[in-house]
N, C-alpha and C. Protein backbone atom coordinates (compact mmCIF):
# COMPACT_ATOMS: atom_id res chain seq x y z
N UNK A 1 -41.80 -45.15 -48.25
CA UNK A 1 -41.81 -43.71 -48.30
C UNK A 1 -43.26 -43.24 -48.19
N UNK A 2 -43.70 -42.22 -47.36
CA UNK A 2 -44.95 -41.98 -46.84
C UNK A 2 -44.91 -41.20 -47.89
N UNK A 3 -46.55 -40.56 -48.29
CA UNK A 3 -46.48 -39.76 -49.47
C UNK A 3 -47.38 -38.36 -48.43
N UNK A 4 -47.11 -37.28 -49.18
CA UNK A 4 -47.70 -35.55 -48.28
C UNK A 4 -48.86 -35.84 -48.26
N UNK A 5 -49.99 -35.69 -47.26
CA UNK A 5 -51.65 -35.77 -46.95
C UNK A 5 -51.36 -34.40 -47.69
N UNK A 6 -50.65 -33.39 -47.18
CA UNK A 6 -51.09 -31.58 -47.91
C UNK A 6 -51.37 -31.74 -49.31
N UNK A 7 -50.57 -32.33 -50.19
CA UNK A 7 -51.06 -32.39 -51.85
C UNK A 7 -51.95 -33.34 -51.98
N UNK A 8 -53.24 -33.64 -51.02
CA UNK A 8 -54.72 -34.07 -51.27
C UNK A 8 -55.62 -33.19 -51.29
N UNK A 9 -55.72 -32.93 -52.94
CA UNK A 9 -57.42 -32.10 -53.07
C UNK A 9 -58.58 -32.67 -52.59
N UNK A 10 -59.08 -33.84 -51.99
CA UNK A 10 -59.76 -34.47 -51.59
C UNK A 10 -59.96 -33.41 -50.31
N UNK A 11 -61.37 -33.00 -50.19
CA UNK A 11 -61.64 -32.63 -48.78
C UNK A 11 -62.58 -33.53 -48.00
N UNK A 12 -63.06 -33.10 -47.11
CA UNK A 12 -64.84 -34.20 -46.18
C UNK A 12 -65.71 -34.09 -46.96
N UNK A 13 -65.71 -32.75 -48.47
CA UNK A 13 -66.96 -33.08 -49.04
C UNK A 13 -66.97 -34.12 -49.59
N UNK A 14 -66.18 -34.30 -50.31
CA UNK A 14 -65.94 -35.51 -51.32
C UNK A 14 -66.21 -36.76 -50.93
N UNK A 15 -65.33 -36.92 -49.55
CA UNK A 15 -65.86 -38.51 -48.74
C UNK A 15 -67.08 -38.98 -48.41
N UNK A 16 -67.70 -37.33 -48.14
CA UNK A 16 -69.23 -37.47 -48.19
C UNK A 16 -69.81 -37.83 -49.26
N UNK A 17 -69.36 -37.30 -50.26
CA UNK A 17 -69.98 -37.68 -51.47
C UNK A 17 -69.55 -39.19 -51.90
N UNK A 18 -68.62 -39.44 -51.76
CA UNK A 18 -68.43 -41.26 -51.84
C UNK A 18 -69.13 -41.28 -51.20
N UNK A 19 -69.33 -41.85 -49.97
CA UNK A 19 -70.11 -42.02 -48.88
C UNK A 19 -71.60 -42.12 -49.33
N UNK A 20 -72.02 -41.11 -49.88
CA UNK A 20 -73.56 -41.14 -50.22
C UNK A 20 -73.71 -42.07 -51.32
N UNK A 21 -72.64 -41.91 -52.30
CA UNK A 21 -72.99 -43.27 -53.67
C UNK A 21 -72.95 -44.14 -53.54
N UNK A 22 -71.90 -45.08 -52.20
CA UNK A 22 -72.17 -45.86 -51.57
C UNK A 22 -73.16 -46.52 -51.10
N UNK A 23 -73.90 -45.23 -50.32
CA UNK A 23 -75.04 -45.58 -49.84
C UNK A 23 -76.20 -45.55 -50.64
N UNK A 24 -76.07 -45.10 -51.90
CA UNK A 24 -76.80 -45.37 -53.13
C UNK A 24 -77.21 -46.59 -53.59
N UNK A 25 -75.58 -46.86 -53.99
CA UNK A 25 -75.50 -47.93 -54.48
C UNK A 25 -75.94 -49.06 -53.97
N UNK A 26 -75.64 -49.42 -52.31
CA UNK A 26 -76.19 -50.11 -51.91
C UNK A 26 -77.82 -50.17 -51.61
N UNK A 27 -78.26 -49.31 -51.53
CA UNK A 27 -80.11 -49.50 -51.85
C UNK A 27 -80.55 -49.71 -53.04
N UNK A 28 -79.68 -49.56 -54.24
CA UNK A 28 -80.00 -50.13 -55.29
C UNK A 28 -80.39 -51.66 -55.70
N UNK A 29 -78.89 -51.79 -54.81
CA UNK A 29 -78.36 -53.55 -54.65
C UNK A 29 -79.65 -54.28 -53.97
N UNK A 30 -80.01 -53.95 -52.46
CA UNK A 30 -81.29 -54.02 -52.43
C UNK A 30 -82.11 -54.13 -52.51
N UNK A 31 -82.36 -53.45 -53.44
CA UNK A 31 -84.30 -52.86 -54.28
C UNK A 31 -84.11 -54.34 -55.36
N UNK A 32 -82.41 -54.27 -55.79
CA UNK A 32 -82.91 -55.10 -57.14
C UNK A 32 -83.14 -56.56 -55.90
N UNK A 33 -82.19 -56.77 -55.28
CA UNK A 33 -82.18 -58.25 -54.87
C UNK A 33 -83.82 -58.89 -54.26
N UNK A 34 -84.56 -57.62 -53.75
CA UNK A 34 -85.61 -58.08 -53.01
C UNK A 34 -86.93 -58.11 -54.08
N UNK A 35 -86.87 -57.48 -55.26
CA UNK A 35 -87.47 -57.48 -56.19
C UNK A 35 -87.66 -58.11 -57.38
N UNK A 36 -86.37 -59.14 -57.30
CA UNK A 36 -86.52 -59.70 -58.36
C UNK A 36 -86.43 -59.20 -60.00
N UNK A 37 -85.85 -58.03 -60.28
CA UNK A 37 -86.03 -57.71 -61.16
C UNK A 37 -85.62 -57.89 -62.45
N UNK A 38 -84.79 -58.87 -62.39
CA UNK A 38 -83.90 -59.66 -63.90
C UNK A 38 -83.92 -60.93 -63.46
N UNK A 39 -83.54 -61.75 -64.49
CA UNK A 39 -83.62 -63.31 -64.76
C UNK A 39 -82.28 -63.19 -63.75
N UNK A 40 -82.08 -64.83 -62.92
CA UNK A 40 -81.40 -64.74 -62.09
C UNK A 40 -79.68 -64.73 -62.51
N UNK A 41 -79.69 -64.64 -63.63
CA UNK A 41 -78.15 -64.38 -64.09
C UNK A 41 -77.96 -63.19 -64.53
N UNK A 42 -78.87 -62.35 -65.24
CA UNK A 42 -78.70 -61.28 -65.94
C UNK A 42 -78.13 -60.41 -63.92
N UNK A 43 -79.11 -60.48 -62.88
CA UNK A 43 -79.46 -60.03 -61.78
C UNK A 43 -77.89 -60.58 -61.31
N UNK A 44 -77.20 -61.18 -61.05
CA UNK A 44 -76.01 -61.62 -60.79
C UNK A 44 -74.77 -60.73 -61.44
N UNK A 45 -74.92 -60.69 -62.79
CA UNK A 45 -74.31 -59.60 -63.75
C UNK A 45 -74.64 -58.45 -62.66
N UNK A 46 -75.74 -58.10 -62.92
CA UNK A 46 -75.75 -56.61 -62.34
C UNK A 46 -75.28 -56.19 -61.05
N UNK A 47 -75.62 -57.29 -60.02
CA UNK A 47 -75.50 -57.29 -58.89
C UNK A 47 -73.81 -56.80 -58.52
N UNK A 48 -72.82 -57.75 -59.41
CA UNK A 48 -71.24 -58.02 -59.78
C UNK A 48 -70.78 -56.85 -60.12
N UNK A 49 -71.41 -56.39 -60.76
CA UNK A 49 -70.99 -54.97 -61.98
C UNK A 49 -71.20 -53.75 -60.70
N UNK A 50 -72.11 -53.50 -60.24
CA UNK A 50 -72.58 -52.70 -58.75
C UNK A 50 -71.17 -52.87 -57.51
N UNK A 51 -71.07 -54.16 -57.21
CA UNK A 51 -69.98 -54.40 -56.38
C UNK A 51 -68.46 -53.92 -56.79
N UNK A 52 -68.41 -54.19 -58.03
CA UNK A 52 -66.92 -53.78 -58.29
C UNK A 52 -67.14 -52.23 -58.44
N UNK A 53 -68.14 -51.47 -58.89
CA UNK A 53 -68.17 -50.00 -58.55
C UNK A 53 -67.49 -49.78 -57.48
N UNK A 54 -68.66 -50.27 -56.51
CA UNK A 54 -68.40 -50.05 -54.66
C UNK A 54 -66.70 -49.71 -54.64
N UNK A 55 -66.59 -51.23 -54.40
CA UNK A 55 -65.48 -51.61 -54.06
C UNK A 55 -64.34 -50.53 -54.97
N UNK A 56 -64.51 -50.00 -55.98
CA UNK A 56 -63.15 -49.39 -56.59
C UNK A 56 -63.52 -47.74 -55.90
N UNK A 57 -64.60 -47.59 -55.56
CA UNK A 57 -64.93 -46.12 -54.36
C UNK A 57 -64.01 -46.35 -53.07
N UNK A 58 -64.63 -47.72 -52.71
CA UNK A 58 -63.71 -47.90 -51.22
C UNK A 58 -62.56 -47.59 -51.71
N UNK A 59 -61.34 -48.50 -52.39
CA UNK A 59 -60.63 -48.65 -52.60
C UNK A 59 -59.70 -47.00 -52.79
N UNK A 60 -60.39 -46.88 -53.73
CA UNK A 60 -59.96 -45.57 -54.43
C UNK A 60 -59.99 -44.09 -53.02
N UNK A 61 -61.01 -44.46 -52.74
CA UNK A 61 -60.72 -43.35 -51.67
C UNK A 61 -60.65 -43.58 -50.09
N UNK A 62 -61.30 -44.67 -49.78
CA UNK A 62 -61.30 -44.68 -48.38
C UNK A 62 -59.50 -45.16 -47.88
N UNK A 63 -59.56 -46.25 -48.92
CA UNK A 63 -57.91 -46.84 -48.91
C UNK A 63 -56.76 -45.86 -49.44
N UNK A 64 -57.23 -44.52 -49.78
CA UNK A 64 -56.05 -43.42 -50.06
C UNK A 64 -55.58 -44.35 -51.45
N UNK A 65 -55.44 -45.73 -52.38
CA UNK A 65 -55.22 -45.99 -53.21
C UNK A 65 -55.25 -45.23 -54.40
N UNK A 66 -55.87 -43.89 -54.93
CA UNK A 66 -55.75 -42.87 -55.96
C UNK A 66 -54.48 -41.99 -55.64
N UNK A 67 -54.26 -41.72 -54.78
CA UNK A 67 -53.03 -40.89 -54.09
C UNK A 67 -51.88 -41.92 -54.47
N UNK A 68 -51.71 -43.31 -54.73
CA UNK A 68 -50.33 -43.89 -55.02
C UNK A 68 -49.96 -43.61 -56.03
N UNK A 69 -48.47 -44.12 -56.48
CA UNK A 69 -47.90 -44.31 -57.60
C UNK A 69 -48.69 -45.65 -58.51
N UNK A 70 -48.33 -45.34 -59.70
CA UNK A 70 -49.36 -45.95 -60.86
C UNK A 70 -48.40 -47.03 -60.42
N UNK A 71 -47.01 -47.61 -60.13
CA UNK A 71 -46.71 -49.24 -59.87
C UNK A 71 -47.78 -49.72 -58.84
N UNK A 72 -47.64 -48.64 -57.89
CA UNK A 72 -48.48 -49.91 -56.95
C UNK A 72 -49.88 -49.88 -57.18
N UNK A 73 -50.66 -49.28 -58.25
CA UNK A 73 -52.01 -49.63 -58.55
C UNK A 73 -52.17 -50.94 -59.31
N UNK A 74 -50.55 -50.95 -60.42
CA UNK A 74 -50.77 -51.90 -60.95
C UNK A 74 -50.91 -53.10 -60.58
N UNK A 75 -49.80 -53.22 -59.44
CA UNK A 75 -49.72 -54.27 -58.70
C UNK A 75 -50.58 -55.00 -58.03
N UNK A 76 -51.10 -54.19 -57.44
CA UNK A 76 -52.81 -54.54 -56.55
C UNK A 76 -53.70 -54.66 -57.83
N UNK A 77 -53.85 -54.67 -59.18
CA UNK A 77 -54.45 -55.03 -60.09
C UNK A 77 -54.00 -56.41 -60.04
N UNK A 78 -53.00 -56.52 -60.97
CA UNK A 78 -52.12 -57.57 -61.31
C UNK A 78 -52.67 -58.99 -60.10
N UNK A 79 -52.41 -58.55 -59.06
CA UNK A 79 -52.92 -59.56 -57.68
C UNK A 79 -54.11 -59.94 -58.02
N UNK A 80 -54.90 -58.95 -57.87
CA UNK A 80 -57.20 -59.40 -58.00
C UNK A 80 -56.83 -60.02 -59.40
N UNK A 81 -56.21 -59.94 -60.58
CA UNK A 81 -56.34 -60.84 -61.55
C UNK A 81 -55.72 -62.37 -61.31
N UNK A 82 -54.59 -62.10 -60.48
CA UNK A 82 -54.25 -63.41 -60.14
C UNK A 82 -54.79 -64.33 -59.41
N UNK A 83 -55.83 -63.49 -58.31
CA UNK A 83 -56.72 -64.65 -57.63
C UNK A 83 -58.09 -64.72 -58.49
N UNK A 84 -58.44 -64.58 -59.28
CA UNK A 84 -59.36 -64.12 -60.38
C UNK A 84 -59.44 -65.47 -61.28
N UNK A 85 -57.96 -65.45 -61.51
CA UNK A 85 -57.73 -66.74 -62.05
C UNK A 85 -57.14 -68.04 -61.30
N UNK A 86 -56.89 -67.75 -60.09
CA UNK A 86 -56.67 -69.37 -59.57
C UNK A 86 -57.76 -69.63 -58.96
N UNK A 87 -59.06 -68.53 -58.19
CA UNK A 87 -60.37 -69.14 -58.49
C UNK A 87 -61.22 -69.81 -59.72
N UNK A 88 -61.20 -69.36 -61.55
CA UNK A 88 -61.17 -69.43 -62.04
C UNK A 88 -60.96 -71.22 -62.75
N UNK A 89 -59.61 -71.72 -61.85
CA UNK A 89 -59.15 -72.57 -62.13
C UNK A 89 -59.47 -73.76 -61.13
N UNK A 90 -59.61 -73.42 -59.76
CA UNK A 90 -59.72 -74.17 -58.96
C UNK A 90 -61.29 -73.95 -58.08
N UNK A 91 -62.27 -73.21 -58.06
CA UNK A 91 -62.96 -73.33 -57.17
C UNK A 91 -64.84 -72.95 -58.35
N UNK A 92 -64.43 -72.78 -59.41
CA UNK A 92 -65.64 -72.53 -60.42
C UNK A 92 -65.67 -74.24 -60.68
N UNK A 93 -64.52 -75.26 -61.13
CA UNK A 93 -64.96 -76.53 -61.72
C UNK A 93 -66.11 -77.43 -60.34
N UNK A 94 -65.37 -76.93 -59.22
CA UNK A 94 -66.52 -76.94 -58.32
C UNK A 94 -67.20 -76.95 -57.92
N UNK A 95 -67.87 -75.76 -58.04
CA UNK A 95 -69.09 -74.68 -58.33
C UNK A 95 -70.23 -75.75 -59.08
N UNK A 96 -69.15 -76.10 -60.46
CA UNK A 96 -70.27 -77.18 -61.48
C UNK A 96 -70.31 -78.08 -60.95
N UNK A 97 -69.82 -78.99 -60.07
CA UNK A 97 -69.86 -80.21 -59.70
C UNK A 97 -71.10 -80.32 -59.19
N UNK A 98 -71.07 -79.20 -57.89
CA UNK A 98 -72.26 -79.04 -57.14
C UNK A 98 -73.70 -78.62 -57.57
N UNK A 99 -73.52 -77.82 -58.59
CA UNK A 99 -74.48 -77.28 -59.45
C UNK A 99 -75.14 -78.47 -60.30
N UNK A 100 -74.69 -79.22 -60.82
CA UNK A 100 -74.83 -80.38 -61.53
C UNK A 100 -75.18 -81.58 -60.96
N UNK A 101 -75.00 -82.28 -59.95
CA UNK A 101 -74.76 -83.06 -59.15
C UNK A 101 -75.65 -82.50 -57.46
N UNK A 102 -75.73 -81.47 -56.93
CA UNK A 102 -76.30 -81.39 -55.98
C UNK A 102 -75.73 -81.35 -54.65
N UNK A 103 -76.60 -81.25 -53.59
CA UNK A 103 -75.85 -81.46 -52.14
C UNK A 103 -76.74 -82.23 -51.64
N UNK A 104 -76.55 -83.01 -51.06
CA UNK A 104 -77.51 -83.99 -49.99
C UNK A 104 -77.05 -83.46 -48.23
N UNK A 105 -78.18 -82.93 -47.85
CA UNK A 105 -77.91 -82.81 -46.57
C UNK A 105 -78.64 -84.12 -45.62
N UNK A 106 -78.49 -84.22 -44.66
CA UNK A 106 -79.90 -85.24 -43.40
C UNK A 106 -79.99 -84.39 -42.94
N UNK A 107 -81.40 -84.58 -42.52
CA UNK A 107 -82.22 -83.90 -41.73
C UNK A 107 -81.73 -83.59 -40.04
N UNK A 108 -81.84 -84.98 -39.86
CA UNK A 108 -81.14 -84.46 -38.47
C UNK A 108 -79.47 -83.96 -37.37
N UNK A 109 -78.90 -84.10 -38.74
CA UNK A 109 -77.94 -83.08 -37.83
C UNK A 109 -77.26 -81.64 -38.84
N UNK A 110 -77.60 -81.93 -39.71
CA UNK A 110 -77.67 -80.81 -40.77
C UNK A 110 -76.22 -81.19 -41.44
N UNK A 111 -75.34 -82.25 -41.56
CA UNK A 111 -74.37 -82.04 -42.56
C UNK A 111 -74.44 -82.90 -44.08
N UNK A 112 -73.45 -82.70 -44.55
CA UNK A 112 -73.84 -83.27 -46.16
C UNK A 112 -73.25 -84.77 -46.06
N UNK A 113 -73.90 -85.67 -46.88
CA UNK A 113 -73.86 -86.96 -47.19
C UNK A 113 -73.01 -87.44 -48.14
């Protein structure tokens, strides 16, 4: 069931105005990454915390996702938690392996050993 574009208070200002925090946000992202400005985890935090802003702007408005019914917000929640956690489960013990342990590349053809 399609839902009415007419009962959107949303006009072009507004998109503009996403649009610009966007583009905020991302020179923020930026400034911090090229600057160095937190220890490299705190800077990861922040970096993470910035992205999921973004992303719930896109989401929220470019994807018309504020205009749904609260099931299907939940749902598309419910999902990002579910891959949240089968990354969580399967691709972070990983993460440590490599982190811990390392990568060996050769030099001359560039793959890992």
């Amino acid at each position: 069931m399609m839902h009415d574009t007419a009962t959107h208070s949303d006009s072009k200002v507004t998109y503009f105005w996403v649009w610009g925090a966007l583009l905020f946000l991302t020179a923020v992202e930026v400034v911090l990454g090229y600057r160095q400005v937190f220890q490299p985890v705190r800077m990861l935090e922040v970096l993470i915390i910035l992205s999921i802003i973004k992303s719930a702007l896109i989401i929220g408005y470019f994807m018309h996702l504020k205009f749904e019914k609260a099931l299907m917000r939940w749902m598309l929640m419910a999902s990002v938690v579910a891959c949240f956690i089968i990354m969580y489960f399967f691709f972070f013990p990983d993460a440590g392996r490599v982190h811990d342990h390392g990568v060996k590349w050769t030099v001359q053809l560039g793959s890992r050993v």
